[in-house]
C-alpha atoms as a PDB file:
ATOM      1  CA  UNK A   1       1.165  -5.914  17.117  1.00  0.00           C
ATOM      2  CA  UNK A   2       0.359  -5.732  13.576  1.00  0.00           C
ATOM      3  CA  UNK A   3       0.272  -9.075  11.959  1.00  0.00           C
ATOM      4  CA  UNK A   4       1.150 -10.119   8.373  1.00  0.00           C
ATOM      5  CA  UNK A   5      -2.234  -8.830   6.703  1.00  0.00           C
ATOM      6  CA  UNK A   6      -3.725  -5.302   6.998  1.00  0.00           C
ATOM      7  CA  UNK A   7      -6.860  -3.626   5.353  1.00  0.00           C
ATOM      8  CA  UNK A   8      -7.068   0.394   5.269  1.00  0.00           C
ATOM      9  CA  UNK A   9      -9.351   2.967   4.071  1.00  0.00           C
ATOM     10  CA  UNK A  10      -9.767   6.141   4.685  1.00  0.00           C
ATOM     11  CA  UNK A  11     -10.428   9.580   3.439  1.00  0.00           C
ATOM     12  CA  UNK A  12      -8.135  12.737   3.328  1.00  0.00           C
ATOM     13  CA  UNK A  13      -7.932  16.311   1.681  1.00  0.00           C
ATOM     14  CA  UNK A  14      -4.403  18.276   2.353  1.00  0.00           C
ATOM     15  CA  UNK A  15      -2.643  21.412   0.284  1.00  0.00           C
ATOM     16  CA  UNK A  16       0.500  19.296   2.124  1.00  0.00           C
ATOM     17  CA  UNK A  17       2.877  17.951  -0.469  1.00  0.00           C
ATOM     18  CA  UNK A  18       4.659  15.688   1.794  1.00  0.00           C
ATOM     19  CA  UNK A  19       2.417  14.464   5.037  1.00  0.00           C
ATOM     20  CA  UNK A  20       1.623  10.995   7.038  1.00  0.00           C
ATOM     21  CA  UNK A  21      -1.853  10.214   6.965  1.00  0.00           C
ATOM     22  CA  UNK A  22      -2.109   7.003   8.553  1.00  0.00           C
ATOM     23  CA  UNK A  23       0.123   5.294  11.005  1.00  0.00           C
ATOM     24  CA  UNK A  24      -0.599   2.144  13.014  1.00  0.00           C
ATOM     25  CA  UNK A  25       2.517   0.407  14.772  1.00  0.00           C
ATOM     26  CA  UNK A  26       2.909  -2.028  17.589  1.00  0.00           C
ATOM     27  CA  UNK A  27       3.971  -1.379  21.255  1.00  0.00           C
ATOM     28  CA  UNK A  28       6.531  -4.028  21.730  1.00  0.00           C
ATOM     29  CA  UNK A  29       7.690  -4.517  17.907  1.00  0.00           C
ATOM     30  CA  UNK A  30       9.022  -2.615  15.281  1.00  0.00           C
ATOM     31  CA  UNK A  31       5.864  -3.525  12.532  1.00  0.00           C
ATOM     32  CA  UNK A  32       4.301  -0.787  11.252  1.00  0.00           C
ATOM     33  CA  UNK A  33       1.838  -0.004   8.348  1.00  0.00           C
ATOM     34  CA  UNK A  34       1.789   3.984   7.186  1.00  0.00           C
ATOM     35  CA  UNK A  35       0.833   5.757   4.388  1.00  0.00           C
ATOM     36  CA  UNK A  36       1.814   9.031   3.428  1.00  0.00           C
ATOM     37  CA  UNK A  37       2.231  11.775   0.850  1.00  0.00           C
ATOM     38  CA  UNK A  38       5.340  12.065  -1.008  1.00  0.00           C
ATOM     39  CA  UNK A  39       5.384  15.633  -2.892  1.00  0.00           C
ATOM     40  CA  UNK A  40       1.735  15.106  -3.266  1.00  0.00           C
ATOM     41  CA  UNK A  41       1.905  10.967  -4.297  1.00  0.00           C
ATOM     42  CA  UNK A  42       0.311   8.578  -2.334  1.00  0.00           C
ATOM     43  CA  UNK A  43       3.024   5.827  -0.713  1.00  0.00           C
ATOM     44  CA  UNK A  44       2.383   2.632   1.468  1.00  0.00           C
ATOM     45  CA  UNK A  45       4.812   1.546   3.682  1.00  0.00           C
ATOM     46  CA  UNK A  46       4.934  -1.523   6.309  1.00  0.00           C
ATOM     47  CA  UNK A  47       7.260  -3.522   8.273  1.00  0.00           C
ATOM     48  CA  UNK A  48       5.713  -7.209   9.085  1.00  0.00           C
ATOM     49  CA  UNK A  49       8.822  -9.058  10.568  1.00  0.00           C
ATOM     50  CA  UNK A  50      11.858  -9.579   9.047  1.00  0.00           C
ATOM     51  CA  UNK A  51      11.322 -13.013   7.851  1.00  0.00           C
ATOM     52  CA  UNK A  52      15.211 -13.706   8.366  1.00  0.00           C
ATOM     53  CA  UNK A  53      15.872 -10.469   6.004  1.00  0.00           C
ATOM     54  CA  UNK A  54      18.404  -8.276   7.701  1.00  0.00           C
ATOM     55  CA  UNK A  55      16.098  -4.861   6.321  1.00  0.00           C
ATOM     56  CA  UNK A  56      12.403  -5.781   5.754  1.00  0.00           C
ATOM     57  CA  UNK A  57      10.849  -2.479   5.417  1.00  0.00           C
ATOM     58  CA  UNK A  58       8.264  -2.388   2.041  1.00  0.00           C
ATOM     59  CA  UNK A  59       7.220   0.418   0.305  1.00  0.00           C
ATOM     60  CA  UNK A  60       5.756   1.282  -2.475  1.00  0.00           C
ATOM     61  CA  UNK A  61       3.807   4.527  -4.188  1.00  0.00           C
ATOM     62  CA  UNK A  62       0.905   4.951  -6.241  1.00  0.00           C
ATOM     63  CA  UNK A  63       2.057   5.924  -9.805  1.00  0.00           C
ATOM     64  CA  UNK A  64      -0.565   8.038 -11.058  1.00  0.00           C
ATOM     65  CA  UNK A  65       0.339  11.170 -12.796  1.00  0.00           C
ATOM     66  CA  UNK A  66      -2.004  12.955 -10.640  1.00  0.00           C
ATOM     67  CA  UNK A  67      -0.865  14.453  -7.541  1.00  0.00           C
ATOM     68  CA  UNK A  68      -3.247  14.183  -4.189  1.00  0.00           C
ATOM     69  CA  UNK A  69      -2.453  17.154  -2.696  1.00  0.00           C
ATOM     70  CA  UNK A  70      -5.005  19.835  -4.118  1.00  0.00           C
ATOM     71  CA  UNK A  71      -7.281  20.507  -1.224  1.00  0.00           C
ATOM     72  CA  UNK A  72     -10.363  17.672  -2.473  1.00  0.00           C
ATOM     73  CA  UNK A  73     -11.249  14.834  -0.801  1.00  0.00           C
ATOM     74  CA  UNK A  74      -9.755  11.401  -1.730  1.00  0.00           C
ATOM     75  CA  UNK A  75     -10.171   8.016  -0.890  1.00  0.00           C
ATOM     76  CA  UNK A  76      -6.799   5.882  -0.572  1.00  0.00           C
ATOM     77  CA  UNK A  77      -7.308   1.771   0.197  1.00  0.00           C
ATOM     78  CA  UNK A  78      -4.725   0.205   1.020  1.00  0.00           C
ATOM     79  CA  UNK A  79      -4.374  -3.636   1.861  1.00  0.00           C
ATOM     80  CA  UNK A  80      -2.295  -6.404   2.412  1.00  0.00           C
ATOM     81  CA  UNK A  81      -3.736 -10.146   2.630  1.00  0.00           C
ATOM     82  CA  UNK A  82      -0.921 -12.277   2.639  1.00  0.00           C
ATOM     83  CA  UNK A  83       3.194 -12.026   2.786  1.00  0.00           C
ATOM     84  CA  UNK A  84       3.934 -11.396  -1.135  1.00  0.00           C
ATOM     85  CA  UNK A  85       1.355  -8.677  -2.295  1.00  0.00           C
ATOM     86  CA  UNK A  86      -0.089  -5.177  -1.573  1.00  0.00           C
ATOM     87  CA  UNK A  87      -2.206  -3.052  -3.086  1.00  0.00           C
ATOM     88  CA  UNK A  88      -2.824   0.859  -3.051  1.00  0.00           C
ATOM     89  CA  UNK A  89      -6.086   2.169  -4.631  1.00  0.00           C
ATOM     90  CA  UNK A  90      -6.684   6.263  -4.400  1.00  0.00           C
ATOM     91  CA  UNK A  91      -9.805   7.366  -5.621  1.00  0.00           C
ATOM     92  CA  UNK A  92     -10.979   5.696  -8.460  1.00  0.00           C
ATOM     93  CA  UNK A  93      -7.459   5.358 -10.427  1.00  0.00           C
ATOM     94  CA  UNK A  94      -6.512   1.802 -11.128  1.00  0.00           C
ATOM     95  CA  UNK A  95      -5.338  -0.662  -8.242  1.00  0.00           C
ATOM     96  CA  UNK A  96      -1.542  -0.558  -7.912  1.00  0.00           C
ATOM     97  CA  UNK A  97       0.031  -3.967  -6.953  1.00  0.00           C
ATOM     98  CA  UNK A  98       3.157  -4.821  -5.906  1.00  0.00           C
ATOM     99  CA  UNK A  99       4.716  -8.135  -5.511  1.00  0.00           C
ATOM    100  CA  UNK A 100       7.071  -9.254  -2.941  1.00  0.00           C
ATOM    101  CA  UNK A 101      10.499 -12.091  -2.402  1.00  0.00           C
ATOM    102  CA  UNK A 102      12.821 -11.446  -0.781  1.00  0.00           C
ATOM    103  CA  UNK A 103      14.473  -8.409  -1.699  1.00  0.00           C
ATOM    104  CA  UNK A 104      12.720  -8.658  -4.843  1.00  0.00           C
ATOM    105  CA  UNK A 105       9.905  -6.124  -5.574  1.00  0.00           C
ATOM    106  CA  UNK A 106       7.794  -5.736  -8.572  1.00  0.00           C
ATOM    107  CA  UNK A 107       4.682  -2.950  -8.923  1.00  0.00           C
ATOM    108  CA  UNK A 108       1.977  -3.281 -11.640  1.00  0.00           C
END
């Protein structure tokens, strides 16, 4: 199963706008950490429990003005050390954090 912390990185080129790049989910569970391409923007999703939440799914894109999709090479990091923050790096474009509790989500 995939527990409540995750570190990715990895390295993708794609003319795909919309694509999943990386998925890693548990046999007997529903948690799940996957990031894709949303017309050509890098997103992170997971699923880590529910924590007594009836819908604890996450997610959360990159906002860089740049789309990924342009057949280069990129680097996306992606990583999640504890239960209230992630954070989505592609290339060498400022860290994207988002903060979690409870329903309430907040991305810098």
């Amino acid at each position: 199963s995939i527990d409540g912390n995750f570190d990715i990185s990895f390295r993708f080129r794609t003319y795909d706008k919309d694509a999943l790049l990386v998925f890693l989910g548990g046999h007997d569970n529903d948690d799940f950490v996957a990031v894709q391409l949303n017309n050509g923007h890098v997103a992170l999703s997971f699923h880590n429990g529910n924590n007594g939440r009836e819908n604890a799914d996450e997610a959360f894109a990159a906002d860089y003005s740049t789309t990924f999709n342009d057949g280069e090479w990129h680097s996306v990091s992606a990583t999640k050390p504890g239960n209230k923050i992630a954070y989505l790096q592609v290339d060498q474009n400022p860290v994207v954090k988002a903060y979690f509790s409870g329903s309430y989500r907040q991305i810098s």
